[in-house]
Protein backbone atom coordinates (compact mmCIF):
# COMPACT_ATOMS: atom_id res chain seq x y z
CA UNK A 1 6.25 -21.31 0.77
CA UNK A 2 8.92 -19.40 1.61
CA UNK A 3 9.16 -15.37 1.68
CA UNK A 4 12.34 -13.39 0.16
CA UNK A 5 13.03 -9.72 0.42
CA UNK A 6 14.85 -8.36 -2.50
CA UNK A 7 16.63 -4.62 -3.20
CA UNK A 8 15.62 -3.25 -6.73
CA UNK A 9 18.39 -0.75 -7.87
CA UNK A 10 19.02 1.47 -11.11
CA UNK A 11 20.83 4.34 -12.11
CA UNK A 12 20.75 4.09 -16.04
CA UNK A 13 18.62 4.26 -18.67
CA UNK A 14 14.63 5.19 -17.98
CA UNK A 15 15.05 4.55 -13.99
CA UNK A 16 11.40 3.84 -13.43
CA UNK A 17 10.14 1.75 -16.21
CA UNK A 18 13.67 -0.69 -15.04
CA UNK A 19 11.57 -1.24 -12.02
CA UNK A 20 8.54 -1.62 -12.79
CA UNK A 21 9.76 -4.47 -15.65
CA UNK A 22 11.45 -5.59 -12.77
CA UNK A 23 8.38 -6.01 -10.77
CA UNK A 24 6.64 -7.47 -13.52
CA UNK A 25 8.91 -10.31 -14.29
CA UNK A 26 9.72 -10.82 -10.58
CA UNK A 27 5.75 -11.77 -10.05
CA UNK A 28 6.00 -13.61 -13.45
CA UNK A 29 9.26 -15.80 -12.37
CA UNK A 30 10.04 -16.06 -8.83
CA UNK A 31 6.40 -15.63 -7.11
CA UNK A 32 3.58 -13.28 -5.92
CA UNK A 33 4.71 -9.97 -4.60
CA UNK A 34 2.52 -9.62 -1.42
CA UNK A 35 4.83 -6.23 -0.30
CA UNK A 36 6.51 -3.31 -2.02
CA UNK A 37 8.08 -0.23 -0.90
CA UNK A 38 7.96 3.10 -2.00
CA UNK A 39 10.63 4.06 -4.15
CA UNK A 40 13.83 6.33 -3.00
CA UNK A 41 16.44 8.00 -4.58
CA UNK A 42 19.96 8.57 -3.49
CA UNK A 43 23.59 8.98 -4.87
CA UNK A 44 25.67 6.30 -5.26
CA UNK A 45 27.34 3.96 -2.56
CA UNK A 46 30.27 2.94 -2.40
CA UNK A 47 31.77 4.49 -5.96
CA UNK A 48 31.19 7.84 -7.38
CA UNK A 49 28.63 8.69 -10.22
CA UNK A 50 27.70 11.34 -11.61
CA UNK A 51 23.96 9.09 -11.96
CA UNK A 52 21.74 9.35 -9.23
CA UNK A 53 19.94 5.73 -8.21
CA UNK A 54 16.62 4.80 -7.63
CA UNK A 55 15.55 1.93 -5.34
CA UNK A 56 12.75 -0.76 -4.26
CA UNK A 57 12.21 -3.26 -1.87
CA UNK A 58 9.90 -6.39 -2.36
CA UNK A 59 8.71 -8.77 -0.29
CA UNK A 60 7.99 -12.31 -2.68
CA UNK A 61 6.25 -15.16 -1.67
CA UNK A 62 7.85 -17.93 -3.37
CA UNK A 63 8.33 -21.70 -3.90
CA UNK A 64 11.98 -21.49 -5.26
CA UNK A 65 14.62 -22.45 -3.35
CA UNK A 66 17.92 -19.73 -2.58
CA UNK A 67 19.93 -20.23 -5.43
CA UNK A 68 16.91 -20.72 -7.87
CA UNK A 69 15.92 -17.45 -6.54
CA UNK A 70 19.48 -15.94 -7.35
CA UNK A 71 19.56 -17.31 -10.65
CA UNK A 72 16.11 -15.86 -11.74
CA UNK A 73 17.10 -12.57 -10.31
CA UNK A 74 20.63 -13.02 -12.83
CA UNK A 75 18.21 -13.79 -15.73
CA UNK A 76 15.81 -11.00 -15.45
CA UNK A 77 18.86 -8.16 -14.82
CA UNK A 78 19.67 -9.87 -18.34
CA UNK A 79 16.34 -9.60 -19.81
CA UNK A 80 16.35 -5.82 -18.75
CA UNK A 81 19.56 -5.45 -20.51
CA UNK A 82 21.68 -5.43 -17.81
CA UNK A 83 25.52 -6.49 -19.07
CA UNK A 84 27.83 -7.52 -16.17
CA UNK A 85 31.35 -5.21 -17.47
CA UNK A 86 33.41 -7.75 -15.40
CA UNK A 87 33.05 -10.23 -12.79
CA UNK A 88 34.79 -8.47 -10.00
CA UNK A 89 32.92 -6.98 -6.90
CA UNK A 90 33.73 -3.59 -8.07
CA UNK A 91 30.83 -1.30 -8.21
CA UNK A 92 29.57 0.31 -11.52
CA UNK A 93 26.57 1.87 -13.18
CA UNK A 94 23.29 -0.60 -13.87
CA UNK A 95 20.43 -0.87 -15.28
CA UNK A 96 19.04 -2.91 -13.02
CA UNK A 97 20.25 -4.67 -9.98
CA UNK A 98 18.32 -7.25 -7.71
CA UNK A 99 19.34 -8.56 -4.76
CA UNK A 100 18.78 -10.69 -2.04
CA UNK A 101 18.14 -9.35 1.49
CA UNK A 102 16.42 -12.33 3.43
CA UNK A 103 14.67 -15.58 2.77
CA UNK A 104 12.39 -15.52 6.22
CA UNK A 105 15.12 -16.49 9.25
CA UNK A 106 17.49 -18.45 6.19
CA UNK A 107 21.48 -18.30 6.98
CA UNK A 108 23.54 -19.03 4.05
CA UNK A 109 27.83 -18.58 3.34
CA UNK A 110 28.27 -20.42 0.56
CA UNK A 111 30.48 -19.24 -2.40
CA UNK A 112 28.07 -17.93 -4.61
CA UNK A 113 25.43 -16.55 -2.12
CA UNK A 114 25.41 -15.02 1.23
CA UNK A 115 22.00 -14.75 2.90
CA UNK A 116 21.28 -12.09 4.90
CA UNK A 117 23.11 -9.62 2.55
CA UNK A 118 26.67 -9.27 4.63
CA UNK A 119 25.96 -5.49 3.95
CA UNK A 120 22.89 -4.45 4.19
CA UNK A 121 23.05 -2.90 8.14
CA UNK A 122 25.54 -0.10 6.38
CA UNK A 123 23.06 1.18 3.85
CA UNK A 124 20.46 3.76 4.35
CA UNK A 125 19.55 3.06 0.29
CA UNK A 126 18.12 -0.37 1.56
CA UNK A 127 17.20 0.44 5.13
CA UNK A 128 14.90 3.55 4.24
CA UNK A 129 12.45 1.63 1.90
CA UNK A 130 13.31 -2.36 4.22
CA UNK A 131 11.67 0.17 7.11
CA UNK A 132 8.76 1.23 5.01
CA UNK A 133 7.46 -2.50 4.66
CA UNK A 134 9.32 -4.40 7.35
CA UNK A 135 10.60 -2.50 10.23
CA UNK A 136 10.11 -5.04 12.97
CA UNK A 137 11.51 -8.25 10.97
CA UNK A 138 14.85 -9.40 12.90
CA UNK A 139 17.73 -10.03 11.64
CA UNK A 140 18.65 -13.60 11.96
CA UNK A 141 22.40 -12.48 12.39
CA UNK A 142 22.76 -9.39 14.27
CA UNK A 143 19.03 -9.81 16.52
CA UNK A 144 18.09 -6.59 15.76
CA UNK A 145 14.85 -5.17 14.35
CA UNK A 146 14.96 -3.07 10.51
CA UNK A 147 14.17 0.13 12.62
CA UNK A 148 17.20 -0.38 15.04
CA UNK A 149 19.18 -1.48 12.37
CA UNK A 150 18.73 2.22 10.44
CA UNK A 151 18.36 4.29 13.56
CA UNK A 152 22.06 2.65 14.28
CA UNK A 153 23.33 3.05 10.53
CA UNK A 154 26.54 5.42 10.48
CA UNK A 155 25.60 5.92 7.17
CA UNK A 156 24.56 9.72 6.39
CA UNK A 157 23.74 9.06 2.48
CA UNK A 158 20.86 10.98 2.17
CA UNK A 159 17.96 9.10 1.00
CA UNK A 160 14.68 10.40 -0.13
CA UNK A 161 11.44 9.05 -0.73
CA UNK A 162 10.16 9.72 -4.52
CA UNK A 163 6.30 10.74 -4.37
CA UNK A 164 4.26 8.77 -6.26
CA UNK A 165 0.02 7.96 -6.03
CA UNK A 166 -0.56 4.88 -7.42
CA UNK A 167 -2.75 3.51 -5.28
CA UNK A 168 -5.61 6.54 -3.88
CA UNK A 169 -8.75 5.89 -1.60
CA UNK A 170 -11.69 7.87 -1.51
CA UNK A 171 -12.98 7.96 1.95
CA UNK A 172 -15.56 9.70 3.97
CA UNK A 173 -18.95 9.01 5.97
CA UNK A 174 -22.31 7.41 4.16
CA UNK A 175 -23.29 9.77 1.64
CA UNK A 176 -20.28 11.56 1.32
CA UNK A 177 -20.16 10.93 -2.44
CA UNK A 178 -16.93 9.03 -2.72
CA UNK A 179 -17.99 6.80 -5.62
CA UNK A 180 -19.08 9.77 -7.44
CA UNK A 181 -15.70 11.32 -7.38
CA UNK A 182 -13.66 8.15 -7.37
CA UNK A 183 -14.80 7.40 -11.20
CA UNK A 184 -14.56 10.82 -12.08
CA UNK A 185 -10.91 10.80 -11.13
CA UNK A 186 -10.68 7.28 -12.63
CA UNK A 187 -11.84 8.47 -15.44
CA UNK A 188 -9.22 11.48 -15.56
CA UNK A 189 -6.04 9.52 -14.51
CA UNK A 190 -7.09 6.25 -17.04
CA UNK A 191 -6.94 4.41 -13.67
CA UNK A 192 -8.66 1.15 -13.01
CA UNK A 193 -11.55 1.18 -10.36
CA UNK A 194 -11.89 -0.63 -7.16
CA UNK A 195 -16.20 0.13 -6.18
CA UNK A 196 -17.31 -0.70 -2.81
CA UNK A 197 -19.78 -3.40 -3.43
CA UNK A 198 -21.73 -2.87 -0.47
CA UNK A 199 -24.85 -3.17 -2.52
CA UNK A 200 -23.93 -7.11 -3.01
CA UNK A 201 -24.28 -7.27 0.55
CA UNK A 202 -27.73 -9.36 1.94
CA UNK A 203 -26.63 -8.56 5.10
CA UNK A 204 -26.52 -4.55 5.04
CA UNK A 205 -30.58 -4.30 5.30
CA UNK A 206 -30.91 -6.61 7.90
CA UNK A 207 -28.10 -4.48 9.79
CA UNK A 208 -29.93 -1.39 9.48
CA UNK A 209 -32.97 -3.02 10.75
CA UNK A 210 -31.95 -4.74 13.68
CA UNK A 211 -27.80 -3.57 14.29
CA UNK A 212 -26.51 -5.30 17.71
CA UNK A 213 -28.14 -8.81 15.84
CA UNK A 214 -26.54 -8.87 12.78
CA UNK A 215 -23.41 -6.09 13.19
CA UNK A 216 -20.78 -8.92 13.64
CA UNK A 217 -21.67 -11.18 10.71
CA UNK A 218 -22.25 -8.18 8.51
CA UNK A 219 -18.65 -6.85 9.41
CA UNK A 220 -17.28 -10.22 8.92
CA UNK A 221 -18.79 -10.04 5.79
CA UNK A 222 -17.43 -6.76 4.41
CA UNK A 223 -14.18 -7.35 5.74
CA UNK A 224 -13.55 -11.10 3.86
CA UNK A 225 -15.33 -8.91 0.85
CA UNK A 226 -12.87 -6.18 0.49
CA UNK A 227 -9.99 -8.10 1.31
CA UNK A 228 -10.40 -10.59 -1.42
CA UNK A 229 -11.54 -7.33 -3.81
CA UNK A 230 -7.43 -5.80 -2.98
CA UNK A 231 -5.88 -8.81 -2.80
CA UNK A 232 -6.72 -10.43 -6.41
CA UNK A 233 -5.37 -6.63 -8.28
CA UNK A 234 -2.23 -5.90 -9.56
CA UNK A 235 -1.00 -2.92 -7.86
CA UNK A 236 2.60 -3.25 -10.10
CA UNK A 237 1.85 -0.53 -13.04
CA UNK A 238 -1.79 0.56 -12.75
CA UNK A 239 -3.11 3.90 -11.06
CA UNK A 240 -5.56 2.23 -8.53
CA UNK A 241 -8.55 4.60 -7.22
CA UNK A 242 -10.54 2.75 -4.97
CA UNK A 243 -14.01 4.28 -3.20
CA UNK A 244 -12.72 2.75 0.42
CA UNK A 245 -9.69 2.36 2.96
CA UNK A 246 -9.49 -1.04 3.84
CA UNK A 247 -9.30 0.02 7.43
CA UNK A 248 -12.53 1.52 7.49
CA UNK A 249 -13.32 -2.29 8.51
CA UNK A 250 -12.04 -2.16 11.69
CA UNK A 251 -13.14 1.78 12.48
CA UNK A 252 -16.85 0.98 11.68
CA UNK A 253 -16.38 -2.52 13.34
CA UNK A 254 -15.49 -0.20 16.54
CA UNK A 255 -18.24 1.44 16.28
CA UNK A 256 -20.81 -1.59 15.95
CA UNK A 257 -19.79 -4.36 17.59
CA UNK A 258 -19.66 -5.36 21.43
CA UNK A 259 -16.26 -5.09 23.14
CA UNK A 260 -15.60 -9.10 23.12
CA UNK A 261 -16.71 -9.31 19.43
CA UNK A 262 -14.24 -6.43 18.51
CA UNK A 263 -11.42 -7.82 20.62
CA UNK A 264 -11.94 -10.99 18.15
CA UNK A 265 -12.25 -8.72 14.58
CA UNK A 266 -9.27 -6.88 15.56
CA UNK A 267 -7.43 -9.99 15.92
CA UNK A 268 -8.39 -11.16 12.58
CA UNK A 269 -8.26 -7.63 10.65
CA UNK A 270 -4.34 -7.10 11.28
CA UNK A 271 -3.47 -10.21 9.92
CA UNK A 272 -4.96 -9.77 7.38
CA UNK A 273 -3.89 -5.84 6.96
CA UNK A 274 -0.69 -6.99 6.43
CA UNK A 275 -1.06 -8.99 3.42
CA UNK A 276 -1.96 -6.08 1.29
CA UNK A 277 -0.26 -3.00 0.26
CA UNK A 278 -0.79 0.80 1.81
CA UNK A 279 -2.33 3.26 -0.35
CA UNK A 280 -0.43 6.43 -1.20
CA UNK A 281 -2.91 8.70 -0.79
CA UNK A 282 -6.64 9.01 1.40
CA UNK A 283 -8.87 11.98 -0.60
CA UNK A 284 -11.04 12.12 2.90
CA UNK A 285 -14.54 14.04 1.69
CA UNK A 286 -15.85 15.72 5.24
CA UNK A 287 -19.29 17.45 4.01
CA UNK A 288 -21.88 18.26 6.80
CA UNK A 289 -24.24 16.34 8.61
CA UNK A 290 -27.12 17.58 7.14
CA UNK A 291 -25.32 17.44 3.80
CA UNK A 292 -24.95 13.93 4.06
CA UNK A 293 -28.60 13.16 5.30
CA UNK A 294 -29.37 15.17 2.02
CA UNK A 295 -27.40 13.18 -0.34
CA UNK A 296 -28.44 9.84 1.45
CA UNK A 297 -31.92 11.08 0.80
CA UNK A 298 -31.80 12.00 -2.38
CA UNK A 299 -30.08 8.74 -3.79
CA UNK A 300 -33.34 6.87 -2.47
CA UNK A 301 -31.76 3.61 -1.23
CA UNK A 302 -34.62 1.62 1.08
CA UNK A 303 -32.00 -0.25 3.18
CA UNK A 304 -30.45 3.26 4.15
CA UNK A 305 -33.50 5.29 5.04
CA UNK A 306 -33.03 4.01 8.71
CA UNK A 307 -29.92 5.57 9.11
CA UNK A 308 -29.95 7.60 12.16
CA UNK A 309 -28.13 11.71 12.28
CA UNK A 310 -26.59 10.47 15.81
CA UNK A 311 -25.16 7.02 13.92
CA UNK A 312 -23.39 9.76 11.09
CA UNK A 313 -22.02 11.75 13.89
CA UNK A 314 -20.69 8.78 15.44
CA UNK A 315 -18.91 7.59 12.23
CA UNK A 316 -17.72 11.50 11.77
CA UNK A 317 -15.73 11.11 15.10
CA UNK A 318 -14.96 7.81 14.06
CA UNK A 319 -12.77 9.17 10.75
CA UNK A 320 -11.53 12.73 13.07
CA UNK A 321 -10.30 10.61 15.64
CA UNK A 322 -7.98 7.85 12.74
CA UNK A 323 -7.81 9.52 9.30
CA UNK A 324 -4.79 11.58 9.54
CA UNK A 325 -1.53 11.40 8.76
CA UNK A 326 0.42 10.68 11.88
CA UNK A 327 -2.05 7.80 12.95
CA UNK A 328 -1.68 5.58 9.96
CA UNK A 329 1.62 7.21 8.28
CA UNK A 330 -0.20 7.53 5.27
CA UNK A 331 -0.65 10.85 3.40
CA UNK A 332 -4.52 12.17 3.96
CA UNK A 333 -5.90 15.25 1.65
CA UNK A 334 -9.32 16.68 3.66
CA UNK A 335 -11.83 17.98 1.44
CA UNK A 336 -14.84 19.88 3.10
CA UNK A 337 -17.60 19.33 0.46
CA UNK A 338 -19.93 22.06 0.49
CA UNK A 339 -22.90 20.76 -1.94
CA UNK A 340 -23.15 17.57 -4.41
CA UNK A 341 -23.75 18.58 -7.96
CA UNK A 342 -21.44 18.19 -11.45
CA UNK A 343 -19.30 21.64 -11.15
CA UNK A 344 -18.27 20.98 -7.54
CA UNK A 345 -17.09 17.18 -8.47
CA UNK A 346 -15.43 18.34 -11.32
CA UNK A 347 -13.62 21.46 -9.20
CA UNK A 348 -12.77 19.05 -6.42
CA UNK A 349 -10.74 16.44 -9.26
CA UNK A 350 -9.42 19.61 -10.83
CA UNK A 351 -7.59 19.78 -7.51
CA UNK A 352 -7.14 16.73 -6.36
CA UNK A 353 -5.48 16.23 -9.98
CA UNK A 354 -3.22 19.50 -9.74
CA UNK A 355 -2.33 17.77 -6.28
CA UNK A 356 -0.99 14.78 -7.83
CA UNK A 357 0.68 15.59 -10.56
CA UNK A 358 2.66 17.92 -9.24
């Protein structure tokens, strides 16, 4: 199995459904997309046009070899509707363009392909959204890293990242009523939901009764859970609102398990991290203490009536001390939640929505 990073472009037509059919028949013919930048919009380079272009890098695990790969990416810039005005070199408008950055450490001069892309060191378009997903991958040419490569690049094309939230996590301590407002706002944005399903666990009870016994297996167990939960959904055209952050695994984790047993999960949680996609946007609910004990009261589970104020506290400092921005380069919205009852949901997806459409 072999992994190839291609450069989505297009700067005709309805810009963002030409990507996402691109996407689609990408996964459908060439292999599962296991990466996927943002997407970012500059002019154009290397021609003028009065057509702005919008662009997206993918990272494909695939069985094809190089010029099978090239030739599906030909056939599905056809399918698009994509007609090649001549057979020169000489740039034009598209509809859609695809091409191929890498194939892992691959070299290839041959006549009809050239693997890495000869030019892809002089273009911020492709080095912006290559850094997103794959800023330490090396060149097998030039030795240097993605995020040399573009901190290097004498080319001052402005390039700008196009907000979208496709992919939103609820997150917040026990209690904090994420699941209550992540299928309100499914419900809202037509999204499909991604539930915690904590409850599945027969390992969680046993946890709360006796923690330093059973904390590593039950961590174990939540993190195989959730990671097989991401990895089987299709993150291509769907809003996805899911009621956790996958990396919640490792901060609880942190908090429950011995230093040797962490040293091991840690270990094990970034490779796996790696294989799935970053969310957007974190919603991060922050109500108080005695809010939450409240809430976890009032929901009447048995397995959670052990739960202990300092063990909330601890989590609380857990989520100050990782859930913002500049730690995990991900965009986080706070929301202090002052009570749980239908009008404040409904006022906190009322702007969480204005948030995101806008």
């Amino acid at each position: 199995m072999k992994r190839a990073i291609l450069c989505l472009g297009t700067n005709l037509g309805n810009k963002q459904n030409n990507l996402s059919q691109a996407l689609n028949l990408i996964s459908n013919k060439i292999g599962k997309i296991v990466k996927q930048s943002g997407i970012y919009e500059s002019k154009s380079w290397g021609y003028n046009s009065a057509q702005k272009f919008l662009n997206q890098i993918v990272v494909v695990e695939t069985k094809l070899n190089p010029i099978t790969i090239l030739n599906k990416n030909l056939e599905i810039e056809k399918l698009i509707g994509r007609i090649r005005k001549n057979k020169s070199k000489i740039y034009e408008d598209r509809l859609i363009d695809i091409d191929i950055l890498f194939i892992d450490d691959i070299i290839i001069e041959s006549i009809d392909l050239t693997v890495p892309h000869p030019k892809l060191q002089e273009r911020n378009f492709v080095l912006k959204p290559l850094t997103e997903i794959c800023a330490n991958f090396v060149h097998p040419i030039l030795k240097k890293n993605i995020n040399y490569l573009l901190k290097n690049c004498k080319d001052k094309t402005e390039v700008n990242k196009i907000i979208q939230y496709k992919y939103i996590c609820i997150e917040g301590n026990i209690g904090a009523g994420k699941s209550t407002l992540a299928k309100a706002l499914t419900k809202k944005l037509k999204a499909s939901f991604v539930p915690e399903q904590f409850e599945q666990s027969l390992i969680l009870p046993l946890f709360y009764k006796e923690p330093k016994k059973y904390a590593y297996i039950l961590e174990l167990e939540f993190l195989f859970s959730r990671f097989k939960q991401l990895q089987s959904l299709n993150f291509n055209n769907n809003v996805i609102i899911s009621d956790y952050y996958f990396k919640k695994c490792l901060w609880f984790a942190k908090n429950n398990l011995t230093k040797k047993e962490f040293s091991q999960f840690k270990l094990l949680f970034n490779e796996l991290e790696n294989l799935l996609p970053k969310p957007d946007l974190i919603i991060y609910l922050n109500p108080t203490i005695e809010n939450l004990i409240t809430n976890i009261k009032k929901r009447g589970r048995e397995f959670e009536s052990t739960i202990t104020r300092k063990y909330l506290k601890n989590i609380n400092n857990i989520y100050k001390a990782n859930l913002n921005t500049k730690s995990i380069n991900i965009e986080v919205l706070p929301i202090n939640v002052k009570k749980f009852d239908l009008n404040e949901t409904e006022k906190t997806v009322s702007f969480i929505l204005k948030k995101v459409k806008n």
